[in-house]
C-alpha atoms as a PDB file:
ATOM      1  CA  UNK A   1      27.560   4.522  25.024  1.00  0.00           C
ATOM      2  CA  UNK A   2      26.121   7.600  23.379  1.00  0.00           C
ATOM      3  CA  UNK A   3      22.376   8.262  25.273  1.00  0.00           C
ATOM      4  CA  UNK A   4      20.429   8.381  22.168  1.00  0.00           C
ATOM      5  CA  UNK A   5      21.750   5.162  21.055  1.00  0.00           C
ATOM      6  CA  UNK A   6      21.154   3.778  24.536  1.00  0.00           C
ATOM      7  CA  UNK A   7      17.977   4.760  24.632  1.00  0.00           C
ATOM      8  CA  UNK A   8      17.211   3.459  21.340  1.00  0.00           C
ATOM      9  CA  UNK A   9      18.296  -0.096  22.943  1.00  0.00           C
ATOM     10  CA  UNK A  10      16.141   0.260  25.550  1.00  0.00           C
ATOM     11  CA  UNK A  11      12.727   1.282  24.226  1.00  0.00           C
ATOM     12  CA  UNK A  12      14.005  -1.690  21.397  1.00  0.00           C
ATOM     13  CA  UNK A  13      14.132  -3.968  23.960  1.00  0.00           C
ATOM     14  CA  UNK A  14      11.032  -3.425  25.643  1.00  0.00           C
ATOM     15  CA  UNK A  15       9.071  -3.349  22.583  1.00  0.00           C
ATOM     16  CA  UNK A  16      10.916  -6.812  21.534  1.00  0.00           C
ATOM     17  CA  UNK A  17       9.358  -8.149  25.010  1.00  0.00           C
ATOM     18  CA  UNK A  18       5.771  -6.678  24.351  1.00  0.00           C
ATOM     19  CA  UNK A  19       5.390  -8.776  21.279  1.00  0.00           C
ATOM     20  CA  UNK A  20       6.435 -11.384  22.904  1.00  0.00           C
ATOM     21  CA  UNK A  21       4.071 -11.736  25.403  1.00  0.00           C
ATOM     22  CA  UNK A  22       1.475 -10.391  23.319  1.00  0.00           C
ATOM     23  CA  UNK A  23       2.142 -13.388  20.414  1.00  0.00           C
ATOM     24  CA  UNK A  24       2.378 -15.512  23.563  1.00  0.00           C
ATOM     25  CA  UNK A  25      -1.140 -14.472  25.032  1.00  0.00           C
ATOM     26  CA  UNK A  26      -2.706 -14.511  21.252  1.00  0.00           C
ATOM     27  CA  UNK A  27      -1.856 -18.223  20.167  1.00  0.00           C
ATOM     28  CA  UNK A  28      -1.238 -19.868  23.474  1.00  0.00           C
ATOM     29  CA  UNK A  29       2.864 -19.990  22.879  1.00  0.00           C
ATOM     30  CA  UNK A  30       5.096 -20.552  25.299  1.00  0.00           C
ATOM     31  CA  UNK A  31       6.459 -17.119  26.185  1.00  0.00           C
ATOM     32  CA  UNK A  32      10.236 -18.450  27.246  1.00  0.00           C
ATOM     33  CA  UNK A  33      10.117 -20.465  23.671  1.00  0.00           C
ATOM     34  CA  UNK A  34       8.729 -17.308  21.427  1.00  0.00           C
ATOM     35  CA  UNK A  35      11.732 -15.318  23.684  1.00  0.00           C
ATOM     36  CA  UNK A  36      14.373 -17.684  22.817  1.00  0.00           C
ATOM     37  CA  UNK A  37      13.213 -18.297  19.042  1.00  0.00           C
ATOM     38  CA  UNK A  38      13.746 -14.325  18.907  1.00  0.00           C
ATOM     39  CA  UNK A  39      16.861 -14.754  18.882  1.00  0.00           C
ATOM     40  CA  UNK A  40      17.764 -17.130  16.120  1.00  0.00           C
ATOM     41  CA  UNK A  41      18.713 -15.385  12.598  1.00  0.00           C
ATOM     42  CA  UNK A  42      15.922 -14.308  10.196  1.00  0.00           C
ATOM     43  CA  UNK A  43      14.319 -17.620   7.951  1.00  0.00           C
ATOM     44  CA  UNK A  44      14.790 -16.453   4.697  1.00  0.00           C
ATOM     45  CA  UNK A  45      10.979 -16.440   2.604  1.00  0.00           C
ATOM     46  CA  UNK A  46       9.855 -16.655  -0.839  1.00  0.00           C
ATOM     47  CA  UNK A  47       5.972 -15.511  -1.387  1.00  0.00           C
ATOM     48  CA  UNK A  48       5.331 -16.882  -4.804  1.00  0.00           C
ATOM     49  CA  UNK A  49       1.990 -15.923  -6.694  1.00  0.00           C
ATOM     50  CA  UNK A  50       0.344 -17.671  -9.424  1.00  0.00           C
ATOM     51  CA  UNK A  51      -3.833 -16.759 -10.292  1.00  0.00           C
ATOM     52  CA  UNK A  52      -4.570 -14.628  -7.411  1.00  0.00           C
ATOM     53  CA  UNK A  53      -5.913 -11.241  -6.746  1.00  0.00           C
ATOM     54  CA  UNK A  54      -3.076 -10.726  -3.994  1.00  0.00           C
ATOM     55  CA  UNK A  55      -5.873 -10.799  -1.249  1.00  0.00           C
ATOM     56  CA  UNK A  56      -3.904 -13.384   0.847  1.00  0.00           C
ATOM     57  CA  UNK A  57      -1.217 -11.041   1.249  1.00  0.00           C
ATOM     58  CA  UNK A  58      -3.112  -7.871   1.526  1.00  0.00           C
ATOM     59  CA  UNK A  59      -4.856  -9.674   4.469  1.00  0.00           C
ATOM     60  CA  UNK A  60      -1.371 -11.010   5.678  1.00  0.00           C
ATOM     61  CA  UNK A  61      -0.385  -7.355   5.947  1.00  0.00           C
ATOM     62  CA  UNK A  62      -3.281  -6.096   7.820  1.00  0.00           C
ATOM     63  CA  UNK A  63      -2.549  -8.248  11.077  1.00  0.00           C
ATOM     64  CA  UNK A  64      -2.628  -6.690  14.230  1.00  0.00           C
ATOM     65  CA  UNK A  65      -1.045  -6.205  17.199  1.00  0.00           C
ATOM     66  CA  UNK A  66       1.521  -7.520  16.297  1.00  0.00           C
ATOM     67  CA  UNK A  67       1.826  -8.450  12.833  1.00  0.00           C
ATOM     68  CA  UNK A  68       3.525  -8.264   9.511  1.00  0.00           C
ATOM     69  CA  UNK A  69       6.065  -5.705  10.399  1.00  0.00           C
ATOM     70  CA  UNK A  70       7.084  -7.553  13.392  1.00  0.00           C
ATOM     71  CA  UNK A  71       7.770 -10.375  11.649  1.00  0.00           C
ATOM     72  CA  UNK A  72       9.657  -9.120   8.810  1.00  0.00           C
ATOM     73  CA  UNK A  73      11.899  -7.196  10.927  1.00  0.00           C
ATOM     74  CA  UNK A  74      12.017 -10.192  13.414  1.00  0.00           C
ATOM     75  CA  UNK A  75      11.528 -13.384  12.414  1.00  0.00           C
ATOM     76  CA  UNK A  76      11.767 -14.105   8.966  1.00  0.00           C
ATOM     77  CA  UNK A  77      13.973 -12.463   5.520  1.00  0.00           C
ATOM     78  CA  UNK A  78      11.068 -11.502   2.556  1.00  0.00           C
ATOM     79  CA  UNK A  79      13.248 -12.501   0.142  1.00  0.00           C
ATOM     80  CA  UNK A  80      11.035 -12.536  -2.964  1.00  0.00           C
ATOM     81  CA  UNK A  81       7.551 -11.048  -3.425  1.00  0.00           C
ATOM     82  CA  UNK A  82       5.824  -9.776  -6.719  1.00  0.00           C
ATOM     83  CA  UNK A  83       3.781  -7.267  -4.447  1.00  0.00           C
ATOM     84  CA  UNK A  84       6.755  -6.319  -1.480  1.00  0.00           C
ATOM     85  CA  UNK A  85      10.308  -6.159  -2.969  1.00  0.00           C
ATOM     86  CA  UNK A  86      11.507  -3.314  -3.663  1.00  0.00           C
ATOM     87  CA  UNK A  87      13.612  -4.676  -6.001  1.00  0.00           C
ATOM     88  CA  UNK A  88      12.537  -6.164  -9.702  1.00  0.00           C
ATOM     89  CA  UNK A  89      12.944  -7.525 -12.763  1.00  0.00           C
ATOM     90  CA  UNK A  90      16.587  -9.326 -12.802  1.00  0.00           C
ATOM     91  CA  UNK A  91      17.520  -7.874  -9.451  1.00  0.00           C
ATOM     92  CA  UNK A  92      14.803  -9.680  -8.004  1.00  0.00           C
ATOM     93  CA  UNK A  93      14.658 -12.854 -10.116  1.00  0.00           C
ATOM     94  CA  UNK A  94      18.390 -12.891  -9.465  1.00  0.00           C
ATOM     95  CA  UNK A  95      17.823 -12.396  -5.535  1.00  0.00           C
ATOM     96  CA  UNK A  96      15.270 -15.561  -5.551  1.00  0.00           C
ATOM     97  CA  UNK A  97      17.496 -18.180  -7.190  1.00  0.00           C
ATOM     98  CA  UNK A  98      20.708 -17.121  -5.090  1.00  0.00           C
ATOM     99  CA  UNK A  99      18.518 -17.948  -2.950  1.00  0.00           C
ATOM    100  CA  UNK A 100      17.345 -21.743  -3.534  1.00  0.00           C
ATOM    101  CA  UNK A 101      21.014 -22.380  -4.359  1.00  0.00           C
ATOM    102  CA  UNK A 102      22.150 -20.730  -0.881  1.00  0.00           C
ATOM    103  CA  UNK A 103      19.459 -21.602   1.917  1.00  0.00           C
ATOM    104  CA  UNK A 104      18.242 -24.682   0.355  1.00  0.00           C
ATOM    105  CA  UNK A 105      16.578 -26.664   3.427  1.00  0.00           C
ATOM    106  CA  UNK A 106      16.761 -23.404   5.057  1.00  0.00           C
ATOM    107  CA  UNK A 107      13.923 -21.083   3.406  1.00  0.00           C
ATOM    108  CA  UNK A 108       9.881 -21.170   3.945  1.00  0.00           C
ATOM    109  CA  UNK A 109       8.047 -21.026   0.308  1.00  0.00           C
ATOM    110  CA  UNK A 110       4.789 -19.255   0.489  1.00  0.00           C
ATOM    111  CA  UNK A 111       2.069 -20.006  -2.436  1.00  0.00           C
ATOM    112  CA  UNK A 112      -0.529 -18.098  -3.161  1.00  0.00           C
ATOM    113  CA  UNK A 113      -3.137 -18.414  -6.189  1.00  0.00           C
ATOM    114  CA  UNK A 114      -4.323 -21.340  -8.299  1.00  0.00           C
ATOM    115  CA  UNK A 115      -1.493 -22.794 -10.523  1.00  0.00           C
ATOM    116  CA  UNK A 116      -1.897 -23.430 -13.914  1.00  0.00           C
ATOM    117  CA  UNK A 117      -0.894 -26.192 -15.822  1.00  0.00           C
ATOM    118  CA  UNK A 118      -1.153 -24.828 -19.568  1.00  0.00           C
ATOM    119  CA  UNK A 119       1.918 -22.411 -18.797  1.00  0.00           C
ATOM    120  CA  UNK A 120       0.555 -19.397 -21.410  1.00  0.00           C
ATOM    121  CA  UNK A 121      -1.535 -18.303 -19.038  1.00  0.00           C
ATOM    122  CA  UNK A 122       1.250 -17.576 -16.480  1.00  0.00           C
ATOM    123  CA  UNK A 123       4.561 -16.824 -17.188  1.00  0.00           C
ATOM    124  CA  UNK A 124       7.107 -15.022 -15.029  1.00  0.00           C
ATOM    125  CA  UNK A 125      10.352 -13.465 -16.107  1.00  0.00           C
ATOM    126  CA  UNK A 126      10.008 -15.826 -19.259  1.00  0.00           C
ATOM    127  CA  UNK A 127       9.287 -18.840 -17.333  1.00  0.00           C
ATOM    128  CA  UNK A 128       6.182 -21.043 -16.059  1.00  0.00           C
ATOM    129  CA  UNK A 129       5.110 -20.109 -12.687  1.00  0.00           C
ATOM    130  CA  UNK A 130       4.471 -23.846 -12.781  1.00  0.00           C
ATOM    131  CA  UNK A 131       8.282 -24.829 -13.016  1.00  0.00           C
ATOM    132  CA  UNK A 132       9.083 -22.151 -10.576  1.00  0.00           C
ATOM    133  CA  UNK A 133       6.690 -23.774  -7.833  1.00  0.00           C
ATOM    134  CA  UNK A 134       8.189 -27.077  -8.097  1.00  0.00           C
ATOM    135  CA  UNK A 135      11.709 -26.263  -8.567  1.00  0.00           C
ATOM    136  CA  UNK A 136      10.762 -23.928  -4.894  1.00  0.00           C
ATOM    137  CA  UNK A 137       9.555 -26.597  -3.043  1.00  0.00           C
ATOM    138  CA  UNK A 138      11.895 -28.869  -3.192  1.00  0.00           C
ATOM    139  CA  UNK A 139      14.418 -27.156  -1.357  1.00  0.00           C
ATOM    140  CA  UNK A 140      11.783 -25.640   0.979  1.00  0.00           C
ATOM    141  CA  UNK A 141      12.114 -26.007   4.896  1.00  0.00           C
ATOM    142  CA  UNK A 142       8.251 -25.826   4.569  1.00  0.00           C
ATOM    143  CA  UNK A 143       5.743 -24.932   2.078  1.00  0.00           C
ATOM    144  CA  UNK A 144       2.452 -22.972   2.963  1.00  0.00           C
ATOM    145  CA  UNK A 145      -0.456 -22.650   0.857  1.00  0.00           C
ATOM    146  CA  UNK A 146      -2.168 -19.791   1.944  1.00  0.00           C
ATOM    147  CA  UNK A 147      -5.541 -19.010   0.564  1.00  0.00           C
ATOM    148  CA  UNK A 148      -8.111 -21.132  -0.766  1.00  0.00           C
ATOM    149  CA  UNK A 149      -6.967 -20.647  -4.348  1.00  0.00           C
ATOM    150  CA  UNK A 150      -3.489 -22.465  -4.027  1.00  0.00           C
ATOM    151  CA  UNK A 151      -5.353 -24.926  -1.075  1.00  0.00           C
ATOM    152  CA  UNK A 152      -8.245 -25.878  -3.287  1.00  0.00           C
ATOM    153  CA  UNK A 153      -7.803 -24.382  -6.790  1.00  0.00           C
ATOM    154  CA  UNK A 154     -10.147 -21.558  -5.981  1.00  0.00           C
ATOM    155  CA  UNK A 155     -11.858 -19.384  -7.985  1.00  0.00           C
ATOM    156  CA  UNK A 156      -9.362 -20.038 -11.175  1.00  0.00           C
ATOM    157  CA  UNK A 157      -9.829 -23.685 -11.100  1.00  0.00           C
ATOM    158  CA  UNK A 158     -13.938 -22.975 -11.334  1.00  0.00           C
ATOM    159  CA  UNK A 159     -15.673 -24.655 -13.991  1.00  0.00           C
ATOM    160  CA  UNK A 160     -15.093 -24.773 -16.927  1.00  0.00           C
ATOM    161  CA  UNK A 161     -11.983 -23.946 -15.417  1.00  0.00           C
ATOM    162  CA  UNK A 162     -10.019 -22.834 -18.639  1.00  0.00           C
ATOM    163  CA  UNK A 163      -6.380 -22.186 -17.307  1.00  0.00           C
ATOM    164  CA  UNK A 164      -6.555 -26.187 -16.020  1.00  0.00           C
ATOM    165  CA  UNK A 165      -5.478 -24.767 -12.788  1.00  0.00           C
ATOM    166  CA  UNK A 166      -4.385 -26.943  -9.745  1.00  0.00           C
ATOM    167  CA  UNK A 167      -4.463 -26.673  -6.137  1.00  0.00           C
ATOM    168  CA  UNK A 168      -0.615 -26.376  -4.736  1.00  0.00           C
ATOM    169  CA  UNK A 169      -1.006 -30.000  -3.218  1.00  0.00           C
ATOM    170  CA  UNK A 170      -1.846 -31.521  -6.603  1.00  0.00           C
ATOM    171  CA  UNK A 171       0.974 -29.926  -8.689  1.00  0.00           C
ATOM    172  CA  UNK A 172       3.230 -31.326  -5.910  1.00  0.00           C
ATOM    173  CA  UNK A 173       2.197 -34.253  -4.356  1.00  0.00           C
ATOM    174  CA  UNK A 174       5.027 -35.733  -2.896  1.00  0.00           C
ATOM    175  CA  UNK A 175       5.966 -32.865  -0.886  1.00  0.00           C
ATOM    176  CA  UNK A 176       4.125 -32.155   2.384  1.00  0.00           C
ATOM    177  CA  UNK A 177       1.964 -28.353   1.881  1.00  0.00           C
ATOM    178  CA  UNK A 178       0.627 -26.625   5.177  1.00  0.00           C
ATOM    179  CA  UNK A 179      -2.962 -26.090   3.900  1.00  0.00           C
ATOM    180  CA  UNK A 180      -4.189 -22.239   5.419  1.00  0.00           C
ATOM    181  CA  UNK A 181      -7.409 -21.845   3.152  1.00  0.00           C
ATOM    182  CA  UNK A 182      -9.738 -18.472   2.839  1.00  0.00           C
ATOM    183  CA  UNK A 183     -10.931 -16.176   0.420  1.00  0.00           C
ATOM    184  CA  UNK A 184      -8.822 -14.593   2.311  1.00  0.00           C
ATOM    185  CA  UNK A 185      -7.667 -16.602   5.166  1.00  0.00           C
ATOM    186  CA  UNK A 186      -7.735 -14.548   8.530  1.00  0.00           C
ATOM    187  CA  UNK A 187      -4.438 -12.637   9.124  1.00  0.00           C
ATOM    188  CA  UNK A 188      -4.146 -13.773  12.337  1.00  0.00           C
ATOM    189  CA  UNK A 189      -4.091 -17.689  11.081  1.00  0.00           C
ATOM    190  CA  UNK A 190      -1.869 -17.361   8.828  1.00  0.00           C
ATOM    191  CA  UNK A 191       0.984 -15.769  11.133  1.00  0.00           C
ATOM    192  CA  UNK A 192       0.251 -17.925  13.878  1.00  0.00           C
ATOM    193  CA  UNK A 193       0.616 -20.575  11.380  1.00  0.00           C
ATOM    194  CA  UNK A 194       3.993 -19.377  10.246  1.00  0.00           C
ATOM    195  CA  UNK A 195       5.424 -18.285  13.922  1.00  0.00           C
ATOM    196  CA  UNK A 196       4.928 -21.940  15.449  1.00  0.00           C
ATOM    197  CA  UNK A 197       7.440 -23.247  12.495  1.00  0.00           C
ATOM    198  CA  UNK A 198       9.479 -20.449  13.494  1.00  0.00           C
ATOM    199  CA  UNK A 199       9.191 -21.089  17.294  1.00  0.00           C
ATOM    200  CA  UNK A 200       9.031 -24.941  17.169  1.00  0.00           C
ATOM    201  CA  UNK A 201      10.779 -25.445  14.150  1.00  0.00           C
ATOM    202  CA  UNK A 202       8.132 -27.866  12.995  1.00  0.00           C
ATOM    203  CA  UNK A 203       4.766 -27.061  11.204  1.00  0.00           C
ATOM    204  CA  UNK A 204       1.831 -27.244  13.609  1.00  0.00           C
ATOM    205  CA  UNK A 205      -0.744 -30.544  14.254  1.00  0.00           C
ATOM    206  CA  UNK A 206      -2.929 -30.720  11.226  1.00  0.00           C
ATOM    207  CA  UNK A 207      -5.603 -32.204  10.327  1.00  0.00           C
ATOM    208  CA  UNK A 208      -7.099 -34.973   7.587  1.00  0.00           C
ATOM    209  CA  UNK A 209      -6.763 -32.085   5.004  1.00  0.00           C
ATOM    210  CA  UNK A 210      -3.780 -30.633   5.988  1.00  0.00           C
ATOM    211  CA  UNK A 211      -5.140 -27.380   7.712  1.00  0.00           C
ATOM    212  CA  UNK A 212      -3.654 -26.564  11.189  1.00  0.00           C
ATOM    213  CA  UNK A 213      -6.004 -27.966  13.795  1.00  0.00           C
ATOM    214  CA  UNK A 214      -4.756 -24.878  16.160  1.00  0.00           C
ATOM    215  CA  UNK A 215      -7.545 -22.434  13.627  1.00  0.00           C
ATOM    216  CA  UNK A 216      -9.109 -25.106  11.411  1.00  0.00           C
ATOM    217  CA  UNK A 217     -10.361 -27.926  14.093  1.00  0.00           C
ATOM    218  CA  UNK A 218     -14.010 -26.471  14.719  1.00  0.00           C
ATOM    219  CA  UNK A 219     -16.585 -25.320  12.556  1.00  0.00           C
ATOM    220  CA  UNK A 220     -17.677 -21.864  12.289  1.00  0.00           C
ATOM    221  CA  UNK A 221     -21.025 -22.330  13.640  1.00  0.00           C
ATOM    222  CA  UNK A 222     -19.979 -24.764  17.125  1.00  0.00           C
ATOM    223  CA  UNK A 223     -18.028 -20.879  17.911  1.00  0.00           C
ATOM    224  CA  UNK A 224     -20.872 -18.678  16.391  1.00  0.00           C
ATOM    225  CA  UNK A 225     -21.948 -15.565  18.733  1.00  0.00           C
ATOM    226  CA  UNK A 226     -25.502 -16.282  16.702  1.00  0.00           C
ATOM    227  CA  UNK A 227     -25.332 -20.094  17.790  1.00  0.00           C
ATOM    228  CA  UNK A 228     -27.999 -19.873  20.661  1.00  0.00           C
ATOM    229  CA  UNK A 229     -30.516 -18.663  18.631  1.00  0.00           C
ATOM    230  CA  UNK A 230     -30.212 -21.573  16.094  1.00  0.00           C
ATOM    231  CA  UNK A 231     -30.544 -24.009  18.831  1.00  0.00           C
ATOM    232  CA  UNK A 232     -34.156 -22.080  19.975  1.00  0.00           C
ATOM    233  CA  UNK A 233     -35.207 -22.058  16.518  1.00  0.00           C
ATOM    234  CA  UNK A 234     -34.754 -18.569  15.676  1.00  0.00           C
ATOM    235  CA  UNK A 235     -33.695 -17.317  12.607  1.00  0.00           C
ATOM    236  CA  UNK A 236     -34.157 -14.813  10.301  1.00  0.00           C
ATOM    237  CA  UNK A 237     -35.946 -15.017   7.105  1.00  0.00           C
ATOM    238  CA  UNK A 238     -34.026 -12.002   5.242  1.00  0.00           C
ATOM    239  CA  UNK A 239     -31.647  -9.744   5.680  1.00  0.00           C
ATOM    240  CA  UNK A 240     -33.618  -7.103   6.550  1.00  0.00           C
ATOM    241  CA  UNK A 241     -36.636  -8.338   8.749  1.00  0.00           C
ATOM    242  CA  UNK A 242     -36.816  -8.380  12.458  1.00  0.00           C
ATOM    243  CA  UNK A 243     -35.168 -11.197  12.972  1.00  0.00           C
ATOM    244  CA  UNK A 244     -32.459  -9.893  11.503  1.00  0.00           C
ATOM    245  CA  UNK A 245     -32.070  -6.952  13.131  1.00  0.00           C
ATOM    246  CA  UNK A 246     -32.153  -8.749  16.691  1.00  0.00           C
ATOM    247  CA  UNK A 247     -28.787 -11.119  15.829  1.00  0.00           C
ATOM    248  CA  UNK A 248     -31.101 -13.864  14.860  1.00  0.00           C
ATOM    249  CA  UNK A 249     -29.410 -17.155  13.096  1.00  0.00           C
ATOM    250  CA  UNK A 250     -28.584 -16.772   9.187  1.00  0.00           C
ATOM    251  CA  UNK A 251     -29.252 -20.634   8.425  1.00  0.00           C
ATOM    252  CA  UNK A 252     -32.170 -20.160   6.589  1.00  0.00           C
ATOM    253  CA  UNK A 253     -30.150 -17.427   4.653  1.00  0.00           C
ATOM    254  CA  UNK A 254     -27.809 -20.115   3.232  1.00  0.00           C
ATOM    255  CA  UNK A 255     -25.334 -19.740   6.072  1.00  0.00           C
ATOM    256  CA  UNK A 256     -22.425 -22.262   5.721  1.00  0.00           C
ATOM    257  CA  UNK A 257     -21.123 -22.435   9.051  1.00  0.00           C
ATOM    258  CA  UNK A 258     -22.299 -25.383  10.131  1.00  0.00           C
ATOM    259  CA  UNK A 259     -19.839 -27.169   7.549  1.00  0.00           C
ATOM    260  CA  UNK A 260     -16.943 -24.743   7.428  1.00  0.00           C
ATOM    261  CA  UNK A 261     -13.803 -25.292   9.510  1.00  0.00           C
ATOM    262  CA  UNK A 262     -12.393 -21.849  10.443  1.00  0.00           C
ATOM    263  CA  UNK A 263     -11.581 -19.507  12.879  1.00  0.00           C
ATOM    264  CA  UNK A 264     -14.005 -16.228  11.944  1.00  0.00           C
ATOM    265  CA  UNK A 265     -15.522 -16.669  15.041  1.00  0.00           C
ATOM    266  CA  UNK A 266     -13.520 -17.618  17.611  1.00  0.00           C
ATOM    267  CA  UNK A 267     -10.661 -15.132  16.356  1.00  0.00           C
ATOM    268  CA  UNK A 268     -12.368 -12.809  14.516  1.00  0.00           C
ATOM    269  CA  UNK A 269     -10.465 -10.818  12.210  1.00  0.00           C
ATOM    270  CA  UNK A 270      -7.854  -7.843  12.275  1.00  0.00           C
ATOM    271  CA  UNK A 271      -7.652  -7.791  16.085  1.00  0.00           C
ATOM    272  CA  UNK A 272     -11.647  -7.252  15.833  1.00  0.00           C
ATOM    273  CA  UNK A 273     -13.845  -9.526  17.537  1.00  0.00           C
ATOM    274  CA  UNK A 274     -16.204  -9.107  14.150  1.00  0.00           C
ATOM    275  CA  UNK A 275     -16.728 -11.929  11.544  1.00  0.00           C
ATOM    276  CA  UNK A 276     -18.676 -11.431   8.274  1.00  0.00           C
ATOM    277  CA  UNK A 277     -21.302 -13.181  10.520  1.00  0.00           C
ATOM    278  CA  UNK A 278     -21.308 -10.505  13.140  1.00  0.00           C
ATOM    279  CA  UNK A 279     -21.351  -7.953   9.828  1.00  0.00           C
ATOM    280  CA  UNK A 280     -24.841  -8.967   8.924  1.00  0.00           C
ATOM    281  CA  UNK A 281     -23.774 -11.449   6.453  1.00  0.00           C
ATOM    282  CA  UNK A 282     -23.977 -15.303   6.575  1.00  0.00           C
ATOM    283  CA  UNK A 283     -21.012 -17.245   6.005  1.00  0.00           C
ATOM    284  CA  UNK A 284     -20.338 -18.581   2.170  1.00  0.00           C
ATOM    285  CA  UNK A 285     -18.141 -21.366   3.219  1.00  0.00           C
ATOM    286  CA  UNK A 286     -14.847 -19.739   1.305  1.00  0.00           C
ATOM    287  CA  UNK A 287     -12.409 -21.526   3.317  1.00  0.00           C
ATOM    288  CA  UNK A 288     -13.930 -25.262   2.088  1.00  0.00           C
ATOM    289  CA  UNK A 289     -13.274 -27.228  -1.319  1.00  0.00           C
ATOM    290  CA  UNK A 290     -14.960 -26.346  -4.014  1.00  0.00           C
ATOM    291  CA  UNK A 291     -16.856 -23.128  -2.562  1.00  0.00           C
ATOM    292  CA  UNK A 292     -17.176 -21.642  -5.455  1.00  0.00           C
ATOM    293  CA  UNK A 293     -18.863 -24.634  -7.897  1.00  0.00           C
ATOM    294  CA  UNK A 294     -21.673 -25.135  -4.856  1.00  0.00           C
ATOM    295  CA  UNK A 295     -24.310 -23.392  -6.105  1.00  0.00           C
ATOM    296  CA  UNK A 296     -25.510 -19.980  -5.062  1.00  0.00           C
ATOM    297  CA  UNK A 297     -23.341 -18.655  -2.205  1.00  0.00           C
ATOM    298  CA  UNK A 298     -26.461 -17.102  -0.123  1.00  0.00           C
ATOM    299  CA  UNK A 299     -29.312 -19.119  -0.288  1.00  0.00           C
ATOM    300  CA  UNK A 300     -30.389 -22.677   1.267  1.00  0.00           C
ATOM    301  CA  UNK A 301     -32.655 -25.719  -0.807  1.00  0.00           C
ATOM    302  CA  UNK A 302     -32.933 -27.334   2.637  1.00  0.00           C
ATOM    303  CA  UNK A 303     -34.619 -25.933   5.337  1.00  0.00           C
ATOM    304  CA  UNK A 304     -34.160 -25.939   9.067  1.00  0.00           C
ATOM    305  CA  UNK A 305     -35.550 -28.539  10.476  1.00  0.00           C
ATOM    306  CA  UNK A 306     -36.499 -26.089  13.719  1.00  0.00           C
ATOM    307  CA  UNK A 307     -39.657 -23.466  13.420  1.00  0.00           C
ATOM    308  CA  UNK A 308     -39.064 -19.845  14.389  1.00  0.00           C
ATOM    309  CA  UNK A 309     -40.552 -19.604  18.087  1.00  0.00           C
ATOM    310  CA  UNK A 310     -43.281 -17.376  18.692  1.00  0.00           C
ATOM    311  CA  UNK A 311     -42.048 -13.945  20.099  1.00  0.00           C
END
């Protein structure tokens, strides 16, 4: 075997193995599983957007140690993606429906963004991005909806919500939709998500709503780093007095953690142990229903029930 070829296997093959026990270590796989799942061919994947801003993806991209790359040169074959392929136009509206026809049962769909239902507000290559969904799914192995757009309906479907848009669950309600919501969802959830499918070849536990109970089974605030000083009563009154400054509890800001399932704080996000909680910010609750039509985002009619201690 020619040496630079052999040593091309070799540092291949140990980087293969890092991943794997790093994925292993990171969502509590079993490393012998994630090793032998490695070796199965590529799952073909379509990432189909409707009203989005492409945040879910851009966040999907930025996931660390390992991430994205790894698992398009690993585990799964992007097939189709508005933002990713290099191809377009026909080439790539040709590549996606060889594709239903040839992996059907085979291929993972990927939603992202609010559908619509009145079709003139989203067309692609001359066709509703409605019809496209549904005629996706059905032949889907699984179907994620990633981001709280195609989860809930998002920002698109907010009132007076003129493009009637729909959550991804609604336009198809007979077929079963892994719900990974957030504005966007952490990077880290959403792979996870997708590698125990891959590993398993089943879609993790969920819960009630259809969120994976492996990110989505506590809320942000049992997990906050801040949580201690809520339960002594101390919080801060803005976001730039003393309390503040010291790490104090954001309730009295209009923090939403105590009724938002996610994993900000017990993953943090990009391979940073940081949250928009740990940024200064309290949370605004993007990865629940209806977020957006709650009222103001950052402030709180009820107050806490506990009184700042003296210091």
């Amino acid at each position: 075997m020619d040496k630079s070829i052999e040593t091309f296997a070799i540092d291949r093959g140990v980087q293969l193995e890092s991943t794997v026990k790093a994925w292993a270590e990171k969502f509590g796989f079993d490393i012998d599983q994630v090793r032998s799942a490695m070796k199965k061919p590529r799952t073909p994947m379509l990432w189909l957007n409707a009203l989005d801003c492409t945040g879910c993806i851009e966040s999907f991209l930025r996931a660390a140690g390992p991430g994205a790359a790894d698992l398009f040169m690993n585990w799964v074959s992007l097939e189709y993606s508005e933002l990713l392929s290099a191809a377009s136009g026909e080439h790539a509206e040709h590549n996606k429906a060889s594709v239903l026809e040839k992996y059907k049962g085979e291929y993972v769909l990927v939603v992202e963004g609010a559908i619509p239902t009145r079709d003139e507000f989203l067309m692609v290559a001359g066709r509703s991005v409605r019809e496209e969904i549904m005629e996706a799914a059905k032949g889907a192995k699984a179907v994620f909806a990633y981001g709280s757009c195609s989860a809930w309906g998002g920002i698109p479907a907010a009132k007076p919500n003129p493009t009637e848009s729909v959550s991804l669950t609604e336009l198809i309600p007979d077929i079963p939709v892994v719900l990974v919501p957030g504005c966007p969802p952490i990077a880290d959830v959403m792979v996870g998500t997708l590698l125990h499918l891959l590993i398993h070849d089943t879609v993790p536990e969920l819960d009630k709503k259809g969120r994976p109970k492996m990110f989505y089974e506590c809320t942000v605030h049992q997990v906050c780093h801040r949580r201690h000083f809520f339960d002594e009563g101390l919080f801060a009154e803005t976001y730039d007095d003393e309390g503040a400054k010291k790490g104090y509890c954001l309730f009295k800001l209009g923090c939403k953690g105590p009724s938002t399932f996610n994993a900000c704080e017990s993953m943090g996000w990009n391979d940073v142990q940081c949250s928009p909680i740990g940024a200064g910010s309290s949370c605004i609750g993007c990865s629940e229903k209806n977020f957006w039509d709650k009222g103001p985002l950052c402030s709180r009619k009820v107050k806490a029930k506990a009184e700042p201690a003296k210091v």
